[in-house]
C-alpha atoms as a PDB file:
ATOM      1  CA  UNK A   1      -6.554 102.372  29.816  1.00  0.00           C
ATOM      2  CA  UNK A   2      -3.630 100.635  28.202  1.00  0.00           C
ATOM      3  CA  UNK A   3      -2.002 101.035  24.768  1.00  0.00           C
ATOM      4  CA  UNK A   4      -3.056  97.338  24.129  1.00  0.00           C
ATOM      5  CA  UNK A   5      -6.561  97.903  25.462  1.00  0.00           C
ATOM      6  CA  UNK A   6      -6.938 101.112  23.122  1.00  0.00           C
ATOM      7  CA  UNK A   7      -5.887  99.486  19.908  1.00  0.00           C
ATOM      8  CA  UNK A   8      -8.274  96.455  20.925  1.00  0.00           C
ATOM      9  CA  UNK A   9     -11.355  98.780  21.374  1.00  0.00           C
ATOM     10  CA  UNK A  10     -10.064 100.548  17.871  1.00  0.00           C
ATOM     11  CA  UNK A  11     -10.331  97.423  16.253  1.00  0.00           C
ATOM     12  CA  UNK A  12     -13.397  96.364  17.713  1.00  0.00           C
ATOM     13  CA  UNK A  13     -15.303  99.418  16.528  1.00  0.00           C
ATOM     14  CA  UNK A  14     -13.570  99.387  13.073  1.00  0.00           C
ATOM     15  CA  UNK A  15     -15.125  96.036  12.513  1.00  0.00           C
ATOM     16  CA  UNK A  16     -18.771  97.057  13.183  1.00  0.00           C
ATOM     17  CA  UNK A  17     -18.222 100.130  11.331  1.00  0.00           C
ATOM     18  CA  UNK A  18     -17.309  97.531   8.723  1.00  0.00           C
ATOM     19  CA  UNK A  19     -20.122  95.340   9.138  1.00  0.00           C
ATOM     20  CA  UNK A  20     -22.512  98.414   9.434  1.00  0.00           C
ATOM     21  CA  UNK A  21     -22.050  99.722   5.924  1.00  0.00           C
ATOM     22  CA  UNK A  22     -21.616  96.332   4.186  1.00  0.00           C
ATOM     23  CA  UNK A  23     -24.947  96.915   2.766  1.00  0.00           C
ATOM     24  CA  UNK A  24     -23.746  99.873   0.905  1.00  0.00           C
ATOM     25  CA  UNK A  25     -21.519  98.891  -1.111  1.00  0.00           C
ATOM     26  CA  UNK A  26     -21.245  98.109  -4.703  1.00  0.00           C
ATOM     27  CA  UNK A  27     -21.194  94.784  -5.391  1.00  0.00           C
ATOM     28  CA  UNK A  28     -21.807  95.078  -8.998  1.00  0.00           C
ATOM     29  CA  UNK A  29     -17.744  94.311  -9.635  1.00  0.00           C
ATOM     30  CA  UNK A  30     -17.230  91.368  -7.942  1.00  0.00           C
ATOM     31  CA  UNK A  31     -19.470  90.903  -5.011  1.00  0.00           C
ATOM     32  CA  UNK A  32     -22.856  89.379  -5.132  1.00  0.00           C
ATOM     33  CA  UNK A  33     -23.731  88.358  -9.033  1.00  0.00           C
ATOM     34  CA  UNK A  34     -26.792  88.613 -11.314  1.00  0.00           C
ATOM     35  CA  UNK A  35     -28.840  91.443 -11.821  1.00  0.00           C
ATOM     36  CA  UNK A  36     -31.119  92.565  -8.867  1.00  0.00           C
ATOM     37  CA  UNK A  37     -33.961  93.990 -11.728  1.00  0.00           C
ATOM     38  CA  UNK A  38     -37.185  92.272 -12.019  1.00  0.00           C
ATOM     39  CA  UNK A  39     -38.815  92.987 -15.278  1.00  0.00           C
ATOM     40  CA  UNK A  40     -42.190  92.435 -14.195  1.00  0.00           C
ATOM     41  CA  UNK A  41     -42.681  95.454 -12.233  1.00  0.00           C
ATOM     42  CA  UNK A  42     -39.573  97.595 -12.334  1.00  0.00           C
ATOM     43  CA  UNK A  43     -41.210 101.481 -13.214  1.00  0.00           C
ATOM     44  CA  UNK A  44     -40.933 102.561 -16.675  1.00  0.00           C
ATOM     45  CA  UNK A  45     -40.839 106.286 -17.747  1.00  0.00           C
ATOM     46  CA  UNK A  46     -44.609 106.133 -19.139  1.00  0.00           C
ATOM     47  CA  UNK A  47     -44.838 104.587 -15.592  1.00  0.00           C
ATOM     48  CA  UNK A  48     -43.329 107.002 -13.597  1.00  0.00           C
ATOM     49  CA  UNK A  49     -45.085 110.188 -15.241  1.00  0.00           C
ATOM     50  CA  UNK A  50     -48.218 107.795 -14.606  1.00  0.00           C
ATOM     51  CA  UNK A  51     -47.685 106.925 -11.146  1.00  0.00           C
ATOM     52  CA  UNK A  52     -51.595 106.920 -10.365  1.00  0.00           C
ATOM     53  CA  UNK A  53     -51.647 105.373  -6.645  1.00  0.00           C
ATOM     54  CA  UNK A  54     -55.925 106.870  -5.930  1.00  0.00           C
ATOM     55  CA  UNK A  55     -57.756 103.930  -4.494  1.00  0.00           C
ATOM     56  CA  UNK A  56     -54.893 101.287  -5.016  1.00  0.00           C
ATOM     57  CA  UNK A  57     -53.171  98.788  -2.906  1.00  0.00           C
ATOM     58  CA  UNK A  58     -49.862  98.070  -3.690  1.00  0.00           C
ATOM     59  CA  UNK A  59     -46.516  97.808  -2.552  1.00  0.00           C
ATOM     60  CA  UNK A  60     -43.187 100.088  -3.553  1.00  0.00           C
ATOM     61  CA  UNK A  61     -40.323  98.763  -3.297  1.00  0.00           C
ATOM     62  CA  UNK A  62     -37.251 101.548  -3.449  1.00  0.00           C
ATOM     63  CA  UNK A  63     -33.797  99.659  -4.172  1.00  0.00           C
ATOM     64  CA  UNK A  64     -30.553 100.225  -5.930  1.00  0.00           C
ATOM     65  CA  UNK A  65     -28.815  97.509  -8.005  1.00  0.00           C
ATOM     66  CA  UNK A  66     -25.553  98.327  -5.452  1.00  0.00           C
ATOM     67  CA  UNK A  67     -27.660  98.101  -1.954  1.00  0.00           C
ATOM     68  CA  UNK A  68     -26.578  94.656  -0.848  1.00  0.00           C
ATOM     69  CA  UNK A  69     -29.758  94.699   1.650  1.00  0.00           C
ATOM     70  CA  UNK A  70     -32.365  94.986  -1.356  1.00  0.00           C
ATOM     71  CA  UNK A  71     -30.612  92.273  -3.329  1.00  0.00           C
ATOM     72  CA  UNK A  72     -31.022  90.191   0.310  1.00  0.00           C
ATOM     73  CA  UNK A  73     -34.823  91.009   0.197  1.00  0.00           C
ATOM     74  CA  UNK A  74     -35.407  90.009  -3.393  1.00  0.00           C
ATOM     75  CA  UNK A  75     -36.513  86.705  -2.233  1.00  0.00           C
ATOM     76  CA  UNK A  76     -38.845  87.689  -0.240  1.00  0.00           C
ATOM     77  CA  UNK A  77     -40.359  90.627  -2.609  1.00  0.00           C
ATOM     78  CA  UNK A  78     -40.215  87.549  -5.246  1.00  0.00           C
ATOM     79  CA  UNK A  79     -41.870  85.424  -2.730  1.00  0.00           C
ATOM     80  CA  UNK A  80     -45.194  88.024  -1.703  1.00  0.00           C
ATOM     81  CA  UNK A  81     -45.377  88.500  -5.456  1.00  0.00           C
ATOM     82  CA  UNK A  82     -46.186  84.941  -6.135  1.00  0.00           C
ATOM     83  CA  UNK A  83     -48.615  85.072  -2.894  1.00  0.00           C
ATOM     84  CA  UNK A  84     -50.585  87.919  -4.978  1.00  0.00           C
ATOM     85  CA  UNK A  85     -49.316  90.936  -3.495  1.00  0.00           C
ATOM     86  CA  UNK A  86     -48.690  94.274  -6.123  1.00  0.00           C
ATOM     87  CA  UNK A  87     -45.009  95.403  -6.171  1.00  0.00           C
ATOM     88  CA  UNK A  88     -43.862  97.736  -8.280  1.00  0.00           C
ATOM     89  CA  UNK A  89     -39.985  98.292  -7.754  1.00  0.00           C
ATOM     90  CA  UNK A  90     -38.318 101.676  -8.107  1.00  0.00           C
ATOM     91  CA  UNK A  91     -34.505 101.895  -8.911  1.00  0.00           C
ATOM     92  CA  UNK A  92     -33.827 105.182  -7.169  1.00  0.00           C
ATOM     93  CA  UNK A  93     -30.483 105.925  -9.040  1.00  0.00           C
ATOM     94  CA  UNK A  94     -33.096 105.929 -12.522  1.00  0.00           C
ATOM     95  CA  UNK A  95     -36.132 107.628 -10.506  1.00  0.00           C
ATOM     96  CA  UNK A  96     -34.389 109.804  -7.837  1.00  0.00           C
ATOM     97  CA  UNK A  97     -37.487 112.414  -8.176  1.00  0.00           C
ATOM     98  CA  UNK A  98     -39.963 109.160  -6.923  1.00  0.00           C
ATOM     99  CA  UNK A  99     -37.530 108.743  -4.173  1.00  0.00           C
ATOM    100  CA  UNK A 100     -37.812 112.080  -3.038  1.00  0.00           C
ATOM    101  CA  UNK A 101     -41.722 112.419  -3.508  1.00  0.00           C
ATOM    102  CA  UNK A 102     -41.900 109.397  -1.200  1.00  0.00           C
ATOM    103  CA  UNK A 103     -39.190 110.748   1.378  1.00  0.00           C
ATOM    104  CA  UNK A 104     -37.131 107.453   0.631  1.00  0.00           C
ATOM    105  CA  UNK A 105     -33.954 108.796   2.923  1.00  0.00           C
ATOM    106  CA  UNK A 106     -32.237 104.822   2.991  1.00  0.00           C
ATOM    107  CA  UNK A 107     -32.332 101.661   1.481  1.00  0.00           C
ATOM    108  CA  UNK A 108     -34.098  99.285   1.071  1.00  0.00           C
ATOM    109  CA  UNK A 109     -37.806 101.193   1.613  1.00  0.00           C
ATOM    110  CA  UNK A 110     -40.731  99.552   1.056  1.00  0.00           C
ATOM    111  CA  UNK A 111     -44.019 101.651   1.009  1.00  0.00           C
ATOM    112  CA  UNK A 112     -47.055  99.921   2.002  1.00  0.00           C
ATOM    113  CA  UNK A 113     -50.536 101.846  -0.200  1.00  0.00           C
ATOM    114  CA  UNK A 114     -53.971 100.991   0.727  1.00  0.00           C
ATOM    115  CA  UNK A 115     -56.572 102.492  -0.994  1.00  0.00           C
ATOM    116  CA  UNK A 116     -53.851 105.416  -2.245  1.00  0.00           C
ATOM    117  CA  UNK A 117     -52.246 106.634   0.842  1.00  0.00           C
ATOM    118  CA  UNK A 118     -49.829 105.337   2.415  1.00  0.00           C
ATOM    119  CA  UNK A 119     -50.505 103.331   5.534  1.00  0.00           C
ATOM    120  CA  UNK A 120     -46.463 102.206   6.664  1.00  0.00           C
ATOM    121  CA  UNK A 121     -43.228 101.786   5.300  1.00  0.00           C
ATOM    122  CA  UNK A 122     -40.376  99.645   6.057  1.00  0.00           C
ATOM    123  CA  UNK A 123     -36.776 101.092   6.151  1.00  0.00           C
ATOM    124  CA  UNK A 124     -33.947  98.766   6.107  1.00  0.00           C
ATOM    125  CA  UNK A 125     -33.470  94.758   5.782  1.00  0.00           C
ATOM    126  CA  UNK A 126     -36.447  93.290   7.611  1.00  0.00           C
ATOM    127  CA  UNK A 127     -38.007  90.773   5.831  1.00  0.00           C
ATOM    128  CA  UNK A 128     -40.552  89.471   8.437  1.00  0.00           C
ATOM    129  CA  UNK A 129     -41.693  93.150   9.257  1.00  0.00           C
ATOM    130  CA  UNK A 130     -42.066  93.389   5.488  1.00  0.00           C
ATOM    131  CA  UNK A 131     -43.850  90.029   4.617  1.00  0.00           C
ATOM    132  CA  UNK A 132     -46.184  90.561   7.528  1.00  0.00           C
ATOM    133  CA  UNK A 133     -46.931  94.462   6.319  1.00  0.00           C
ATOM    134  CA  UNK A 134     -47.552  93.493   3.060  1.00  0.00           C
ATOM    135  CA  UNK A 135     -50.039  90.743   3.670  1.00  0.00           C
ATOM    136  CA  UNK A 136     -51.810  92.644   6.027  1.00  0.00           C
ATOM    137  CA  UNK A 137     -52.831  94.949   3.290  1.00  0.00           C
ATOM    138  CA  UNK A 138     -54.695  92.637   1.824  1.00  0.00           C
ATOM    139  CA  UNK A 139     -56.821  91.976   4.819  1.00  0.00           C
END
């Protein structure tokens, strides 16, 4: 393989490496604007040492206000909220204990709850997968 050929491929994989972790980054200085938190159903302490999922269906939604993928999916979150489904949103950088009691190992998670156990989760930026989750619990 050439020299030319080698720094090509180099290139080429920097820029999906690139692409890859955009969601990662902090785009609280610059990038993206306004504030990701929804004060509707973003956990409270009283919340959190409360978190009393027997016999309920709802949907938790584990973010960070850097993730660029759960700002992305706030629309959608906003928009199965309005259709009647339960969210309750978890900043893991305020709750990482809930993150950890819920195995939440990337971001954005979403943890589907029928009934009190958990029936599915969605890792990652998916919002069909998510929208069509979600509305199945209420079926």
């Amino acid at each position: 393989m050439g020299d030319c050929m080698k720094a090509y491929l180099k290139i080429l994989i920097s820029l999906f490496l690139i692409i890859l972790f955009v969601g990662c980054l902090d785009y609280e200085n610059g990038g993206l604007s306004g504030a990701y938190e929804s004060d509707n159903n973003n956990i409270d302490s009283q919340k959190l040492n409360n978190l009393n999922l027997e016999g309920k269906t709802v949907v938790l939604e584990f973010y960070a206000d850097w993730c660029g993928y759960c700002k992305a999916l706030e629309p959608t979150m906003n928009q199965l909220e309005k259709e009647g489904v339960e969210i309750i949103k978890i900043n893991t950088d305020e709750y990482p204990e809930l993150g950890r009691q819920f195995g939440v190992r990337g971001l954005p998670t979403v943890v589907y709850i029928k009934d009190g156990k958990e029936v599915g989760r969605t890792i990652g930026y998916d919002p069909e997968e998510i929208t069509k989750k979600a509305k199945e619990l209420y079926n």
